[in-house]
PDB file of N, CA and C in Angstrom:
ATOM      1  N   UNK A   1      93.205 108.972 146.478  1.00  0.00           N
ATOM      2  CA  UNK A   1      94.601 109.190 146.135  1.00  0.00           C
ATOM      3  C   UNK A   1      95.456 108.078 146.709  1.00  0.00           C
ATOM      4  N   UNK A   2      96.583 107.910 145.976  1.00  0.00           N
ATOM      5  CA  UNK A   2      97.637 106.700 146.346  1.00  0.00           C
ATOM      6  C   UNK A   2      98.666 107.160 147.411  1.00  0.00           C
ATOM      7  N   UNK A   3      99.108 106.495 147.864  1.00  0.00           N
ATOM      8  CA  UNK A   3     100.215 106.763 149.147  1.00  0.00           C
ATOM      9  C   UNK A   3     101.245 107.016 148.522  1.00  0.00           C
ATOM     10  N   UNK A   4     101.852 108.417 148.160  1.00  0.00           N
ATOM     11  CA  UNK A   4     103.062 108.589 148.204  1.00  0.00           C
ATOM     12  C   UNK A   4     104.544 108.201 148.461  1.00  0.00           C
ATOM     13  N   UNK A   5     105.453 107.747 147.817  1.00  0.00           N
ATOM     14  CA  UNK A   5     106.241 106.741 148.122  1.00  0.00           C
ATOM     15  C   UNK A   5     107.609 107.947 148.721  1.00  0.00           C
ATOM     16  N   UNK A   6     108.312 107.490 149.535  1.00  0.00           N
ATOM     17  CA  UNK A   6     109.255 108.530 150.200  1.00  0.00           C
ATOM     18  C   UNK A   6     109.930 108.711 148.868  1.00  0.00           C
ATOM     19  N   UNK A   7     110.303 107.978 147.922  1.00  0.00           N
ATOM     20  CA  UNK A   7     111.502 108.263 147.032  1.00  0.00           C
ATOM     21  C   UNK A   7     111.258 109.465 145.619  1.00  0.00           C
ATOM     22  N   UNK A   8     109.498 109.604 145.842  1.00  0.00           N
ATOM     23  CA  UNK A   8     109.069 109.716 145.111  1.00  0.00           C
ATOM     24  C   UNK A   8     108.854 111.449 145.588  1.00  0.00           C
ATOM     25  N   UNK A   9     108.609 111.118 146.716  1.00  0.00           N
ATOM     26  CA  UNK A   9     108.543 112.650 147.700  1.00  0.00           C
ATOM     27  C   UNK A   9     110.141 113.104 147.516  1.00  0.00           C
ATOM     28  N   UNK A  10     110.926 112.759 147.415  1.00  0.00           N
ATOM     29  CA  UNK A  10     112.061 113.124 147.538  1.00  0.00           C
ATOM     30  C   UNK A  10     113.079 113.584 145.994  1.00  0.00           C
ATOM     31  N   UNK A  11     112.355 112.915 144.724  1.00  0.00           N
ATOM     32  CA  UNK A  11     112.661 113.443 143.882  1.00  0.00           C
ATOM     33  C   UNK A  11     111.952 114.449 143.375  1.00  0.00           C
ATOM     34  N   UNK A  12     110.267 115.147 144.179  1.00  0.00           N
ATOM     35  CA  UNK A  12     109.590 116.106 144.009  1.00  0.00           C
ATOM     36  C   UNK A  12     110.596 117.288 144.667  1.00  0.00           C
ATOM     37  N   UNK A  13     110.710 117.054 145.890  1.00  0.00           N
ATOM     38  CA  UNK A  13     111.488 118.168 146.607  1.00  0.00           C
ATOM     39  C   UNK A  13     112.963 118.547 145.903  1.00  0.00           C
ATOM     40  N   UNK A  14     113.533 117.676 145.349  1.00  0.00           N
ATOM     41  CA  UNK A  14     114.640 118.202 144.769  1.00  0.00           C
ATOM     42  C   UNK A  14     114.403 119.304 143.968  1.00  0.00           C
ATOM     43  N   UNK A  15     113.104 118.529 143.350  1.00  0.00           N
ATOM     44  CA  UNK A  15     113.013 118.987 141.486  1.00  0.00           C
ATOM     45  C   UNK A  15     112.298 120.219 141.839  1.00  0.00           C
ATOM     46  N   UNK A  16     111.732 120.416 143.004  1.00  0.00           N
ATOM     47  CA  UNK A  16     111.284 121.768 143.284  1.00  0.00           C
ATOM     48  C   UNK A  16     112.654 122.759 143.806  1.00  0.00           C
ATOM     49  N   UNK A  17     113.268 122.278 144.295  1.00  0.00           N
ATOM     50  CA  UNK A  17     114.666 123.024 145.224  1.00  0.00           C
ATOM     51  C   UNK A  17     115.476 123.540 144.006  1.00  0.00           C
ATOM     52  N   UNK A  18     115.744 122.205 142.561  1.00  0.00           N
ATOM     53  CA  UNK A  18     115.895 123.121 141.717  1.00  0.00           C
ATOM     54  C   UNK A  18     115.866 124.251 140.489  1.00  0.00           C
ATOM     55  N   UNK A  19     114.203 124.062 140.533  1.00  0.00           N
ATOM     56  CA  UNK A  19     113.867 125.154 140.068  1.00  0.00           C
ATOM     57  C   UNK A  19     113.262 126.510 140.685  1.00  0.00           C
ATOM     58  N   UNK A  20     113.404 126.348 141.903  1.00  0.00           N
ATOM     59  CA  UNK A  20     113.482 127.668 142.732  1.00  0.00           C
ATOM     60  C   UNK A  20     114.792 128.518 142.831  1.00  0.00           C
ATOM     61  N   UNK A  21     115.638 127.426 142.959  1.00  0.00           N
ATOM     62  CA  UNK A  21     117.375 127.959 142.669  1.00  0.00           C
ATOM     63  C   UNK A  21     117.114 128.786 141.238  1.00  0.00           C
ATOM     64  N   UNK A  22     116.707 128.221 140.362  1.00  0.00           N
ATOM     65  CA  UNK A  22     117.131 128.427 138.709  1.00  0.00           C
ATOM     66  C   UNK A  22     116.265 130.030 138.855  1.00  0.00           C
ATOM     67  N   UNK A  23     115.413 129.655 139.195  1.00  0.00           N
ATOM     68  CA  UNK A  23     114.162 131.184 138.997  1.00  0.00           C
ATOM     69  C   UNK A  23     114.521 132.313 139.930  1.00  0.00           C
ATOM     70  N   UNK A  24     115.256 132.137 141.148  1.00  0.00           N
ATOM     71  CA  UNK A  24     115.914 133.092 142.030  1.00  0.00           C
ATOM     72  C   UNK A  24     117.250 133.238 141.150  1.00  0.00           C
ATOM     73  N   UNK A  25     117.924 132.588 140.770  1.00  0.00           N
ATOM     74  CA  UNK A  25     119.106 133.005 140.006  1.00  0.00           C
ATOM     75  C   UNK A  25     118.687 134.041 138.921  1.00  0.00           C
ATOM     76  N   UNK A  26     117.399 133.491 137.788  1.00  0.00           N
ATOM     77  CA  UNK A  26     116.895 134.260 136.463  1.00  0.00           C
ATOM     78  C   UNK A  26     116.369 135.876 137.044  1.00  0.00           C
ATOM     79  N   UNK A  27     115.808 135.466 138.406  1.00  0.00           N
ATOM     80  CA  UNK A  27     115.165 136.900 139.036  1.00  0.00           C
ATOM     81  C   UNK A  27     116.457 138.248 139.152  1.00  0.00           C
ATOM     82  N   UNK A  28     117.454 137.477 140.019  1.00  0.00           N
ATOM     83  CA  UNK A  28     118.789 138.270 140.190  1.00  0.00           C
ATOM     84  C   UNK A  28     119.209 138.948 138.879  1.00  0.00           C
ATOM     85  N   UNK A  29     119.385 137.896 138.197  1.00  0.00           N
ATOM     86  CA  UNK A  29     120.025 138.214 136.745  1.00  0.00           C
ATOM     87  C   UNK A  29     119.394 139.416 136.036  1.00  0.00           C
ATOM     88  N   UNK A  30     117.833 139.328 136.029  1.00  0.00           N
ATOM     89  CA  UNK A  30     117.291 140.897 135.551  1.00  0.00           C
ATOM     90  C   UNK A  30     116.674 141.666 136.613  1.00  0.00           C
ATOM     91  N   UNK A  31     117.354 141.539 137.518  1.00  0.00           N
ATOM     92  CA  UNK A  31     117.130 142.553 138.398  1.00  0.00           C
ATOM     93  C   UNK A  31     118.501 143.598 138.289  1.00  0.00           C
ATOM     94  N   UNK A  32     119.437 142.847 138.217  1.00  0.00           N
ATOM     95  CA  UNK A  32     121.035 143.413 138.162  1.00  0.00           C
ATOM     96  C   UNK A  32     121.057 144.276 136.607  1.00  0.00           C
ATOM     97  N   UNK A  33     120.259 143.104 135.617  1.00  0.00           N
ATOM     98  CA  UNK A  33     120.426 143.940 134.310  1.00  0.00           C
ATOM     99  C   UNK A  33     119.491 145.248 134.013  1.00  0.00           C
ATOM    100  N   UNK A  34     118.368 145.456 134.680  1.00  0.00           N
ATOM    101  CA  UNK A  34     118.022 146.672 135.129  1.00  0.00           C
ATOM    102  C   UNK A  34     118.233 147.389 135.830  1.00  0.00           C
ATOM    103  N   UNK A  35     119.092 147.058 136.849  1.00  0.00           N
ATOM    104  CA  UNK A  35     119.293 148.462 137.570  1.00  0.00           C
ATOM    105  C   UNK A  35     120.702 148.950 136.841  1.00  0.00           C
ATOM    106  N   UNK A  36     121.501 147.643 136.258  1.00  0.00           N
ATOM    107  CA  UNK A  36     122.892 148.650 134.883  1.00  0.00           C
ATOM    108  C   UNK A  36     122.097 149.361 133.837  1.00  0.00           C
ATOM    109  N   UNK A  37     120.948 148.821 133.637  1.00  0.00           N
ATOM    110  CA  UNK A  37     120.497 149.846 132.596  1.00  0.00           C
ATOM    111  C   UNK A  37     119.515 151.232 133.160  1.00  0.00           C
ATOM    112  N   UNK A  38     119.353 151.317 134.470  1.00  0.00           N
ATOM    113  CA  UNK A  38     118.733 152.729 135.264  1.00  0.00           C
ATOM    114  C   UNK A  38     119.946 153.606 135.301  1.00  0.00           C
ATOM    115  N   UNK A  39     120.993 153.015 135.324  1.00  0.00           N
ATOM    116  CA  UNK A  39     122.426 153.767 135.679  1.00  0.00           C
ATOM    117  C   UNK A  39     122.862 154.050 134.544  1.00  0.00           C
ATOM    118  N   UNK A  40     123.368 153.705 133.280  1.00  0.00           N
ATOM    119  CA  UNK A  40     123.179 154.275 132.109  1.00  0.00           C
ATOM    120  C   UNK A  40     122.547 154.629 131.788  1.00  0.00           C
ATOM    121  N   UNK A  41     121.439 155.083 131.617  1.00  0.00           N
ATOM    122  CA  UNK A  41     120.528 155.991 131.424  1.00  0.00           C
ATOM    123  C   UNK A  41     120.672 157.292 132.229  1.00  0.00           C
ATOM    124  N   UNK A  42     121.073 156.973 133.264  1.00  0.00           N
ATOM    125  CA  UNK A  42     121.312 158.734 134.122  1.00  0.00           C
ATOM    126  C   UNK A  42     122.283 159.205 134.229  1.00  0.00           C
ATOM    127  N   UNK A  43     123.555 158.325 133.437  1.00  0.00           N
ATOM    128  CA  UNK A  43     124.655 158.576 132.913  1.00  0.00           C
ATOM    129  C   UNK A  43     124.663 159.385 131.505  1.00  0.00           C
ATOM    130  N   UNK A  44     124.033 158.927 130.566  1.00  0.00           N
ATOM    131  CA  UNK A  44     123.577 159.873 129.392  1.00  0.00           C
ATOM    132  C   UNK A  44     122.772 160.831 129.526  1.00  0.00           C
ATOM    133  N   UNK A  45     121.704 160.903 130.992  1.00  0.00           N
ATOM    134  CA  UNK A  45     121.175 162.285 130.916  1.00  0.00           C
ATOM    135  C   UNK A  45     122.322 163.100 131.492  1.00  0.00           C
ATOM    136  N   UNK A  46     122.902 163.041 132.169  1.00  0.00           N
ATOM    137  CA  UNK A  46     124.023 164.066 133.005  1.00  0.00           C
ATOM    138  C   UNK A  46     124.840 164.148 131.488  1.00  0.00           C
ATOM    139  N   UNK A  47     125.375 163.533 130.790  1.00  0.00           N
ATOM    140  CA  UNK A  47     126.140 163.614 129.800  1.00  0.00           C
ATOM    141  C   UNK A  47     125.379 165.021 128.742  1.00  0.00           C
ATOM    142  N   UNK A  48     124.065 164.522 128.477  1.00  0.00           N
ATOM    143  CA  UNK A  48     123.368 165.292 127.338  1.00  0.00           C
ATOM    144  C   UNK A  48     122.771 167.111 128.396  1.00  0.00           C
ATOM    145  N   UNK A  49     123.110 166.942 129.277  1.00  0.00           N
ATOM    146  CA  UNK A  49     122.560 168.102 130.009  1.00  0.00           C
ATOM    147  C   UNK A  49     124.310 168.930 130.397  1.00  0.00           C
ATOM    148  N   UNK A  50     125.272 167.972 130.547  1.00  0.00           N
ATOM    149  CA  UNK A  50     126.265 169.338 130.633  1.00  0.00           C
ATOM    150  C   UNK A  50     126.561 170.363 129.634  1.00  0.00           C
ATOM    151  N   UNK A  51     126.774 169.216 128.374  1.00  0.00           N
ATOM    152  CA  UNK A  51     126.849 170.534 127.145  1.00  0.00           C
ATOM    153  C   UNK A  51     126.138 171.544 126.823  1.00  0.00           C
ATOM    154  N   UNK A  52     124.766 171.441 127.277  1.00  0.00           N
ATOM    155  CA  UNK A  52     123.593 172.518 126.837  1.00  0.00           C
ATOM    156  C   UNK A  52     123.535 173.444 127.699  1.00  0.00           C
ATOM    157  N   UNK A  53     123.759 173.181 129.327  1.00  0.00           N
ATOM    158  CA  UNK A  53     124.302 174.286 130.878  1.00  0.00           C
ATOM    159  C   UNK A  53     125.470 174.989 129.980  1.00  0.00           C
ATOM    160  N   UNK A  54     126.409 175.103 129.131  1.00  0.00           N
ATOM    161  CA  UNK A  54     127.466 175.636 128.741  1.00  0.00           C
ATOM    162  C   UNK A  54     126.910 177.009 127.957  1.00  0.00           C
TER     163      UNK A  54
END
């Protein structure tokens, strides 16, 4: 293997820094959009279960 050049190490580490950013951001993003959709969902069961308790 060839000797690694610092500049070369240094545009790896970016390019890793920003796609760890991007994939922790995409992770958040459907993590948030599933737990709004666990909460609507137990919003329409309480909804579909008061009228029928009547």
């Amino acid at each position: 293997m060839g000797k690694i050049s610092d500049k070369s190490s240094y545009k790896n580490m970016k390019t890793a820094t920003k796609s760890s950013q991007f994939f922790i951001a995409k992770q958040a993003a459907k993590a948030a959009r599933a737990k709004q959709q666990q909460g609507a969902t137990q919003s329409t069961k309480q909804v579909t279960t008061d009228p029928v308790g009547e």
